[in-house]
PDB file of N, CA and C in Angstrom:
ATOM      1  N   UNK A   1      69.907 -56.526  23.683  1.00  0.00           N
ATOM      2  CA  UNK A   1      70.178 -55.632  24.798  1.00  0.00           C
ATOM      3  C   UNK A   1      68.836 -55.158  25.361  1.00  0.00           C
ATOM      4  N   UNK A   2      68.824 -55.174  26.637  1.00  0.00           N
ATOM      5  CA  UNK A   2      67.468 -54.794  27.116  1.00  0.00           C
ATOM      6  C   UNK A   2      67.394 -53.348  27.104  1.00  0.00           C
ATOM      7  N   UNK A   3      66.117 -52.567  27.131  1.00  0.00           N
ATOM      8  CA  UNK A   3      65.786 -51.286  27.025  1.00  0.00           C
ATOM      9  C   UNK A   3      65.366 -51.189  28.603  1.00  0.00           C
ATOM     10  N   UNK A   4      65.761 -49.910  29.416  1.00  0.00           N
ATOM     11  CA  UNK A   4      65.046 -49.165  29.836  1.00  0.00           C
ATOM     12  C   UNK A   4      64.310 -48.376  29.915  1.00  0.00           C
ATOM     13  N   UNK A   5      62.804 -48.047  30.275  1.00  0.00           N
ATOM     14  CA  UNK A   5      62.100 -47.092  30.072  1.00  0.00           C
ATOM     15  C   UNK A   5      61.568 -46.282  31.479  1.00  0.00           C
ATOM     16  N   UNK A   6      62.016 -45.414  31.714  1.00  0.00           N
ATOM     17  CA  UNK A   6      61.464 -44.703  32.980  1.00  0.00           C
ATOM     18  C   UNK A   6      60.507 -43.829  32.440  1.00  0.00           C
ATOM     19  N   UNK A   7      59.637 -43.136  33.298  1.00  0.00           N
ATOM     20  CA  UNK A   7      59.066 -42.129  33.088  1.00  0.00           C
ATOM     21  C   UNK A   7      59.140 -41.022  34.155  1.00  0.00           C
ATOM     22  N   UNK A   8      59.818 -39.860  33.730  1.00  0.00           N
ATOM     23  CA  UNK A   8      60.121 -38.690  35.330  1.00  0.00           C
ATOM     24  C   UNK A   8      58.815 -38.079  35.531  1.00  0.00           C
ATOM     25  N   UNK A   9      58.917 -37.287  36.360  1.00  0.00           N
ATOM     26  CA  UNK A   9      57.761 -35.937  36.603  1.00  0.00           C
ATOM     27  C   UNK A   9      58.913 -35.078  36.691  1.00  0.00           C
ATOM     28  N   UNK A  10      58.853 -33.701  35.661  1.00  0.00           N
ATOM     29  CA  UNK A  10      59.595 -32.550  36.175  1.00  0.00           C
ATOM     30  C   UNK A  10      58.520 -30.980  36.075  1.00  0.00           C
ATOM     31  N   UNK A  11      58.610 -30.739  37.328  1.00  0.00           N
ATOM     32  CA  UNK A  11      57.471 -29.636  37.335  1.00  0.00           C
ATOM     33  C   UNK A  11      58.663 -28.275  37.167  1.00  0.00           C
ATOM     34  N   UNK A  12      58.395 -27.509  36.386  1.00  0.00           N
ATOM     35  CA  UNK A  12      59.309 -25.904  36.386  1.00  0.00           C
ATOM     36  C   UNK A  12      57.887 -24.711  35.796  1.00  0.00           C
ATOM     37  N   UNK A  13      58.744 -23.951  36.643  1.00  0.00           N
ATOM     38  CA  UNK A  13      57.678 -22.684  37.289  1.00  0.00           C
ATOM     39  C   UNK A  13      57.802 -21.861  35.887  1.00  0.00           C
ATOM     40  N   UNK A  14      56.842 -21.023  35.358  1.00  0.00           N
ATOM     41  CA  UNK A  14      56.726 -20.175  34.603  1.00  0.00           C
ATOM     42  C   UNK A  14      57.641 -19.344  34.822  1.00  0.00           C
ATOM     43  N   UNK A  15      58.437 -18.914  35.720  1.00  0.00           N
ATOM     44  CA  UNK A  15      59.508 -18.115  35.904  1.00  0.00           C
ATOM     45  C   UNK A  15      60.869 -18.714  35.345  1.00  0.00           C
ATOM     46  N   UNK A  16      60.723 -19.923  35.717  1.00  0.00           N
ATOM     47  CA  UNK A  16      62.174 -20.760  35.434  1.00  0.00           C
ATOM     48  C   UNK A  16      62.033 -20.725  33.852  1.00  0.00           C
ATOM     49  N   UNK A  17      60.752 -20.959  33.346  1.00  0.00           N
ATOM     50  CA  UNK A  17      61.185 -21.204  31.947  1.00  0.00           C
ATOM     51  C   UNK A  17      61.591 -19.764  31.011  1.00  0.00           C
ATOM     52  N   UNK A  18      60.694 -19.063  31.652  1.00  0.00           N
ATOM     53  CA  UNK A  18      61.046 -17.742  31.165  1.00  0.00           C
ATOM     54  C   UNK A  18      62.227 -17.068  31.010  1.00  0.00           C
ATOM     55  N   UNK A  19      62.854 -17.385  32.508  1.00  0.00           N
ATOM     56  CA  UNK A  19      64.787 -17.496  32.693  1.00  0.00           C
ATOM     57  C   UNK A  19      65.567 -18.078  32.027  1.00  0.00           C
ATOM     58  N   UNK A  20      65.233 -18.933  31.613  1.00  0.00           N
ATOM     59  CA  UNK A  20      66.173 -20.177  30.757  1.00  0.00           C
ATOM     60  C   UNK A  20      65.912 -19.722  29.122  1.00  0.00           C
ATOM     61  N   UNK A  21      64.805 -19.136  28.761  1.00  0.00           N
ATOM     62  CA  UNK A  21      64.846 -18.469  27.464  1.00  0.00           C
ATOM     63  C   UNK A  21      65.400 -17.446  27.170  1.00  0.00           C
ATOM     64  N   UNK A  22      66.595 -17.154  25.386  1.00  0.00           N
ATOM     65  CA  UNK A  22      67.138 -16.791  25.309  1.00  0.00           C
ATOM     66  C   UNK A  22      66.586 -15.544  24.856  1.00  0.00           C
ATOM     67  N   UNK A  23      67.143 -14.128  24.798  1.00  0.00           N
ATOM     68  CA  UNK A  23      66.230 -12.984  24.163  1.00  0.00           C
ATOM     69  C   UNK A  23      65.204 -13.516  22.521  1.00  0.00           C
ATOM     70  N   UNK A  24      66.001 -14.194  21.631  1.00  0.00           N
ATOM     71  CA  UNK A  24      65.457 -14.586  20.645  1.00  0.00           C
ATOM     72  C   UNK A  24      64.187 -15.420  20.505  1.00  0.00           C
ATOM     73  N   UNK A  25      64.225 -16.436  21.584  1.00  0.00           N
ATOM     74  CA  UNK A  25      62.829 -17.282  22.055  1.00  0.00           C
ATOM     75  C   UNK A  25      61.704 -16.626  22.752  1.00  0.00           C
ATOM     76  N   UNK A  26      61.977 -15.422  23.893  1.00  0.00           N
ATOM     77  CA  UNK A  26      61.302 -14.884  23.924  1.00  0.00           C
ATOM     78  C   UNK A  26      60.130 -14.195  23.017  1.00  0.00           C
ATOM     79  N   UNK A  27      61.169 -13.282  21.918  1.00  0.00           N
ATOM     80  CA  UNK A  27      60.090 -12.974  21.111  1.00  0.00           C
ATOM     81  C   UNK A  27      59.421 -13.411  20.426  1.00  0.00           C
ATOM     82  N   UNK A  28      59.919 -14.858  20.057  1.00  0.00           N
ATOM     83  CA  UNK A  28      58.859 -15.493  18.941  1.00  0.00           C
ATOM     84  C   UNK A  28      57.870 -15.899  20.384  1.00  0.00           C
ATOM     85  N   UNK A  29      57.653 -16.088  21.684  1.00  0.00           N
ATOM     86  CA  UNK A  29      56.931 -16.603  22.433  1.00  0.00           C
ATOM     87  C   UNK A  29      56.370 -14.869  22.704  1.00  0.00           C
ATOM     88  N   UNK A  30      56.430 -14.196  22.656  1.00  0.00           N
ATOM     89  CA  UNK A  30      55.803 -12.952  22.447  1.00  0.00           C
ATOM     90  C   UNK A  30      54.449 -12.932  21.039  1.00  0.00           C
ATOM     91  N   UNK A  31      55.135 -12.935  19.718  1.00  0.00           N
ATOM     92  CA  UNK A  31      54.504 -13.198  18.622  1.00  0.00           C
ATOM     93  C   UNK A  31      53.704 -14.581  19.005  1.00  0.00           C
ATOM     94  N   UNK A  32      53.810 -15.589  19.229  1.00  0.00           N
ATOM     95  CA  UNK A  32      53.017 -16.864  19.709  1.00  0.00           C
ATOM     96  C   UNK A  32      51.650 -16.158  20.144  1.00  0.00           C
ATOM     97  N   UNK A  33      51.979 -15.652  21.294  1.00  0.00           N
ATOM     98  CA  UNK A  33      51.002 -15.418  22.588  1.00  0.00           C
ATOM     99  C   UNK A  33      49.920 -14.108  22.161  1.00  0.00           C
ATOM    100  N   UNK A  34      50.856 -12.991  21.667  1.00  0.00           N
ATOM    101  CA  UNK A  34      50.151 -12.199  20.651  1.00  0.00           C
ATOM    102  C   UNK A  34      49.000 -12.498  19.434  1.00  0.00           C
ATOM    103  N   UNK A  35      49.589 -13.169  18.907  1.00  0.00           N
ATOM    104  CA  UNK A  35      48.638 -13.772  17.724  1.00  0.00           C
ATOM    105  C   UNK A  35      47.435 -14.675  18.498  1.00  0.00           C
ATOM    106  N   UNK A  36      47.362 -15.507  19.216  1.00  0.00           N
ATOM    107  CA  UNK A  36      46.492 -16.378  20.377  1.00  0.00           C
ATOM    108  C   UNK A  36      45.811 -15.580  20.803  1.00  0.00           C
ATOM    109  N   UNK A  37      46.538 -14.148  21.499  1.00  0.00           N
ATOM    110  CA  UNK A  37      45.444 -13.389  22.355  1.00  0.00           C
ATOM    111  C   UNK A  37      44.589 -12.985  21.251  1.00  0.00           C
ATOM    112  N   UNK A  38      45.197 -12.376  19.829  1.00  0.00           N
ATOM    113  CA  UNK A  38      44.252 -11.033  18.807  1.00  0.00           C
ATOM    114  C   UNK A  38      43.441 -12.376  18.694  1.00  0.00           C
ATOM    115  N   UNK A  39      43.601 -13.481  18.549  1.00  0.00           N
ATOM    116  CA  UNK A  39      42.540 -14.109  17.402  1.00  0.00           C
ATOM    117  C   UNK A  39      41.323 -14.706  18.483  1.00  0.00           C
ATOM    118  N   UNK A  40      42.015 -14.236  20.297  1.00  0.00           N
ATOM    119  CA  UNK A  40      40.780 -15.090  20.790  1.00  0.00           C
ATOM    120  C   UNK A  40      39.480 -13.319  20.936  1.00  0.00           C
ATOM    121  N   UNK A  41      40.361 -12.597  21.066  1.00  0.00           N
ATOM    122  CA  UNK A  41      39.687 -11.075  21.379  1.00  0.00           C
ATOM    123  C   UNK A  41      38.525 -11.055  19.940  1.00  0.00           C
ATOM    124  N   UNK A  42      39.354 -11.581  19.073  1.00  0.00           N
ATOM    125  CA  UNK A  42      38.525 -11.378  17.409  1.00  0.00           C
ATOM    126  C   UNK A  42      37.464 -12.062  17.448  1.00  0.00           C
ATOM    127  N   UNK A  43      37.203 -13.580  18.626  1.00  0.00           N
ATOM    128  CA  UNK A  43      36.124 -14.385  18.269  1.00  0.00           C
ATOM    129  C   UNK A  43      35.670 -13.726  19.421  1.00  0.00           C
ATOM    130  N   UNK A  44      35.766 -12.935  20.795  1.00  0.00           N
ATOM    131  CA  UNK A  44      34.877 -13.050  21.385  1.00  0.00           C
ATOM    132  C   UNK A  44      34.264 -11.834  20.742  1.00  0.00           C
ATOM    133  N   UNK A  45      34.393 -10.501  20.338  1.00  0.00           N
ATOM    134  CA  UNK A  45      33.963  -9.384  19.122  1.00  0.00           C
ATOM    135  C   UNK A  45      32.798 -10.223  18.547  1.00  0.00           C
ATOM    136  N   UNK A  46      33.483 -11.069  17.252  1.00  0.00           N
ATOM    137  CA  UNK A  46      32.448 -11.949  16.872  1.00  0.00           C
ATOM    138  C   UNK A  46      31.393 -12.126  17.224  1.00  0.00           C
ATOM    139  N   UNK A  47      31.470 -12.883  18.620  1.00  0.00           N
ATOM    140  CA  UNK A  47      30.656 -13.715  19.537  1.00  0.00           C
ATOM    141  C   UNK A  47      29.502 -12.320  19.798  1.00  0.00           C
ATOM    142  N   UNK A  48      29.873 -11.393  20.303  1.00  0.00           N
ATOM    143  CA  UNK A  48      29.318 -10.104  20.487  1.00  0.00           C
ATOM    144  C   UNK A  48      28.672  -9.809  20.017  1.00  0.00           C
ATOM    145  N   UNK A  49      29.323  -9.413  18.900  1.00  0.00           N
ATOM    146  CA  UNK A  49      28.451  -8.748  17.641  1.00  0.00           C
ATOM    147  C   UNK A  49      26.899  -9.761  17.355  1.00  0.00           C
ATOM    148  N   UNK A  50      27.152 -11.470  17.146  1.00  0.00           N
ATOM    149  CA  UNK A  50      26.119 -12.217  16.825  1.00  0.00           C
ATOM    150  C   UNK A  50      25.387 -12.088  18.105  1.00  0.00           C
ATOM    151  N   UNK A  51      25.172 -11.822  19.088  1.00  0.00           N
ATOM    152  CA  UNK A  51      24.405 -11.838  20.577  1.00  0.00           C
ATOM    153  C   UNK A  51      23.260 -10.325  20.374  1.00  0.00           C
ATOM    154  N   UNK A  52      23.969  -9.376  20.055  1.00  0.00           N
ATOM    155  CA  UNK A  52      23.414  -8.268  19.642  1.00  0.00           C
ATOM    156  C   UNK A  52      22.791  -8.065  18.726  1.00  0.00           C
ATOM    157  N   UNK A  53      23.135  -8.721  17.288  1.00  0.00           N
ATOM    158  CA  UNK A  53      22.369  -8.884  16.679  1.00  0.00           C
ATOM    159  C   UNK A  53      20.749  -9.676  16.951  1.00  0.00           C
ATOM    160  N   UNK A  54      20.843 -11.220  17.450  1.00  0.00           N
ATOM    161  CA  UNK A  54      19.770 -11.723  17.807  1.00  0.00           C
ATOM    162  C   UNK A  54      18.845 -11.158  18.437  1.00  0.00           C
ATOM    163  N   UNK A  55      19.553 -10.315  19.276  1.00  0.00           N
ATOM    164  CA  UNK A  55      18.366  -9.432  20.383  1.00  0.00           C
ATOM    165  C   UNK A  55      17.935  -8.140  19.933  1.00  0.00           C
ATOM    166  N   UNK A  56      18.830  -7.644  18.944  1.00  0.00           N
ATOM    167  CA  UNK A  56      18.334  -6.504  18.094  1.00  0.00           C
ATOM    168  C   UNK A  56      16.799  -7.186  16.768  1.00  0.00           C
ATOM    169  N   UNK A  57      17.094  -8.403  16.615  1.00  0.00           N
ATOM    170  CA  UNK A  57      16.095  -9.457  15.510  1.00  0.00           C
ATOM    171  C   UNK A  57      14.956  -9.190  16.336  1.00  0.00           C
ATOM    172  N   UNK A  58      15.025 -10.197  17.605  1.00  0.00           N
ATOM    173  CA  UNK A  58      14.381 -10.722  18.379  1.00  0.00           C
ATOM    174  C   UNK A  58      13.178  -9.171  18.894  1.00  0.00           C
ATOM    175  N   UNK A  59      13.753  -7.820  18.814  1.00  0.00           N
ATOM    176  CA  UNK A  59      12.966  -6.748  19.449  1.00  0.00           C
ATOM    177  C   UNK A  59      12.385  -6.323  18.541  1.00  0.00           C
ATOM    178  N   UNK A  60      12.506  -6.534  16.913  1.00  0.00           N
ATOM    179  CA  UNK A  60      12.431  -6.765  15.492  1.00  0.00           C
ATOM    180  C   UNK A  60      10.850  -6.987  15.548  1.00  0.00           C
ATOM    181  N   UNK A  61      11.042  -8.228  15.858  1.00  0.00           N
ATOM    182  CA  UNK A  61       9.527  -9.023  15.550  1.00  0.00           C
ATOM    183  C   UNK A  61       8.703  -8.685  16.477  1.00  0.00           C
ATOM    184  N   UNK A  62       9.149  -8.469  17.467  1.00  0.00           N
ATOM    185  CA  UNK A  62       7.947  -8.282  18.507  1.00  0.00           C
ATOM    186  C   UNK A  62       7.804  -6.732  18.163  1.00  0.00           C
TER     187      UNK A  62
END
């Protein structure tokens, strides 16, 4: 039997998907997005902290 294979394009708006999710999906896409944001806020802190340090070194030596 022969196979068909198509391939679609379906574009849906951040609104639509948001609509179509049930209260329960939401929140785990709450917790998702939550955890993503703390851990990117935590590296840019990080990032911070090591920048300040170098230039706190760097005024050190001289």
């Amino acid at each position: 039997m022969p196979k068909l294979s198509k391939q679609f394009y379906l574009e849906i708006t951040v609104e639509q998907f948001l609509n179509s999710c049930s209260y329960l999906e939401l929140q785990e896409l709450d917790l998702l997005l939550e955890g993503y944001l703390r851990k990117a806020r935590h590296t840019d802190l990080i990032n911070e902290y090591k920048k300040k340090n170098k230039s706190l070194e760097a005024k050190e030596k001289q």
